[in-house]
Structure formats: C-alpha cells, structure tokens
Protein backbone atom coordinates (compact mmCIF):
# COMPACT_ATOMS: atom_id res chain seq x y z
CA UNK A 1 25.86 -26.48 -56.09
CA UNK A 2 27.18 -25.43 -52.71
CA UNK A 3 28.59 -28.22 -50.11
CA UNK A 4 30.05 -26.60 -46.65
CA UNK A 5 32.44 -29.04 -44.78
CA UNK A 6 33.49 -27.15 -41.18
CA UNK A 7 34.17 -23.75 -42.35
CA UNK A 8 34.93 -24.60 -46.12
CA UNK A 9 32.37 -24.09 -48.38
CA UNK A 10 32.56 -25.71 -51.68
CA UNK A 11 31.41 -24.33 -54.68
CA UNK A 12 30.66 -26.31 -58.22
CA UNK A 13 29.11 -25.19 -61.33
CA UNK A 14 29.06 -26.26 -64.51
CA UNK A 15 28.28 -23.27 -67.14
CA UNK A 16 27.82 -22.86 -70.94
CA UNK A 17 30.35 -20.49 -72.09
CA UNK A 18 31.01 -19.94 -76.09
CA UNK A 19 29.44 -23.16 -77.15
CA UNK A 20 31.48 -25.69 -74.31
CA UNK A 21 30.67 -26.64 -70.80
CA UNK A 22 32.87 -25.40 -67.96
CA UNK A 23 33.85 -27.12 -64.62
CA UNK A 24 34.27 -24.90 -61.59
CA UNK A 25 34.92 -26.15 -58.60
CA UNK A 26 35.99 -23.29 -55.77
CA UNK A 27 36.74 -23.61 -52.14
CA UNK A 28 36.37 -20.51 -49.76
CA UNK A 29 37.63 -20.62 -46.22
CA UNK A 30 36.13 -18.47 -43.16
CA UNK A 31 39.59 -15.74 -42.98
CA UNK A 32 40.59 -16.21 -46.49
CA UNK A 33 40.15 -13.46 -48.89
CA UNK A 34 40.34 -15.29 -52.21
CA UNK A 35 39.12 -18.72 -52.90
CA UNK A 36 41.13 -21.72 -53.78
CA UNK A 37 40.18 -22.91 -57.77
CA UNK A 38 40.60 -26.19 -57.83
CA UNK A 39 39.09 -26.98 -60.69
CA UNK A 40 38.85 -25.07 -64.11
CA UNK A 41 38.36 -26.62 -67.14
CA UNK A 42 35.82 -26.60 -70.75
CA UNK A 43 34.46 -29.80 -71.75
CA UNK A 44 32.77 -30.71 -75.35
CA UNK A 45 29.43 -31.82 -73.27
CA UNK A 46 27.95 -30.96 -70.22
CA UNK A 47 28.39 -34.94 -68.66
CA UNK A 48 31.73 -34.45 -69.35
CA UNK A 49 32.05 -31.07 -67.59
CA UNK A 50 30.10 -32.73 -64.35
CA UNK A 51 32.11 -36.12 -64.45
CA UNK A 52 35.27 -33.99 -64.04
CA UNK A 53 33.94 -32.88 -61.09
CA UNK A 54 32.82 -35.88 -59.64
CA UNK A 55 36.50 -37.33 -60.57
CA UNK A 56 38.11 -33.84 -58.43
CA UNK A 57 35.66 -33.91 -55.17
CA UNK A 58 36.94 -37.61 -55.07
CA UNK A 59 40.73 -36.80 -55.19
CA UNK A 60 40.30 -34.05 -53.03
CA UNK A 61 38.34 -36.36 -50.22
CA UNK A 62 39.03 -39.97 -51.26
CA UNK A 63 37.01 -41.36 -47.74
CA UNK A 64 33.61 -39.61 -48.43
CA UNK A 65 31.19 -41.17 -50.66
CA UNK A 66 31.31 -39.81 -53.90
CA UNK A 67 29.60 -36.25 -55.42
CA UNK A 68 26.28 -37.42 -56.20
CA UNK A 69 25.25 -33.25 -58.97
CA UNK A 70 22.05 -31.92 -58.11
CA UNK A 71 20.88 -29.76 -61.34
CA UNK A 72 19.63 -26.22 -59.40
CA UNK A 73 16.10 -25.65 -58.28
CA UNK A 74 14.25 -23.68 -60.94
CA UNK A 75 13.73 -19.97 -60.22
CA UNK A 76 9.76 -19.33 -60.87
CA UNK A 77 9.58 -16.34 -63.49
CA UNK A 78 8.83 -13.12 -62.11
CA UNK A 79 5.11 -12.00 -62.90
CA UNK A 80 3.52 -14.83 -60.46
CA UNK A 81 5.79 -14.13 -57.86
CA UNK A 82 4.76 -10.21 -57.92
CA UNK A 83 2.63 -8.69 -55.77
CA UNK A 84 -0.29 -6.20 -57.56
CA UNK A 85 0.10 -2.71 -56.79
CA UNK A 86 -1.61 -0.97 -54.82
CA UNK A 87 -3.76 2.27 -56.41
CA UNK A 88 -3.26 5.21 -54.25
C-alpha cells in the first residue's frame, strides 16, 4: 500500500517470507537517496504483521485517523490481457 503525505511517500507491505509474515513500513522523501525503515519486523500471522502497522502509522502521526489496510488490487493473469498476433 502506498500513502503520499506532501512529498513523503509511505510505503507498507506485509509479505510471506520463510513461513512468517513481515511488516514493512518505508518512508521516501523527494532529495533523499535512501528511504527511512521504520518498521521491520516477522510476525506468526499475517493480522499480526498488519496490526503492527496500524500500531506504527499511529505513533508516527498520532492526529490522523488511524491506517484503515487495503489488501492490493488483483493483477488479471496474462493470457486475457494479451493481444492476438498478428499473421504477417
């Protein structure tokens, strides 16, 4: 999920890795040339990997309403999106 806030731009996923759920949540800055982590961490379960996240957007900005996770929209497969060739 990607939330921009001036010329921050927020990054969170959560990720199966090995079995556990991580919690990423990045911040890149217009001039910066690395991001800021400011979150890291592998959970047991996925709910626990996105509460985390909920739990660090609302430290980080304690006066905006809290992170409401939107799962990503799903990416249709391939073959309908193709175009037929064309014979020559």
């Amino acid at each position: 999920m990607v939330i921009v806030r001036d010329d921050h731009r927020f990054e969170a996923t959560v990720d199966e890795q090995y079995g556990e759920w991580v919690a990423k949540l990045q911040e890149f800055v217009t001039g910066r040339h690395l991001p800021t982590l400011h979150l890291l961490r592998a959970f047991a379960t996925r709910q626990d990997a996105i509460d985390a996240l909920v739990r660090k957007w609302r430290v980080l900005f304690p006066d905006e309403p809290p992170l409401v996770w939107h799962e990503p929209p799903a990416i249709p497969s391939r073959s309908r999106t193709e175009r037929p060739r064309r014979r020559l």
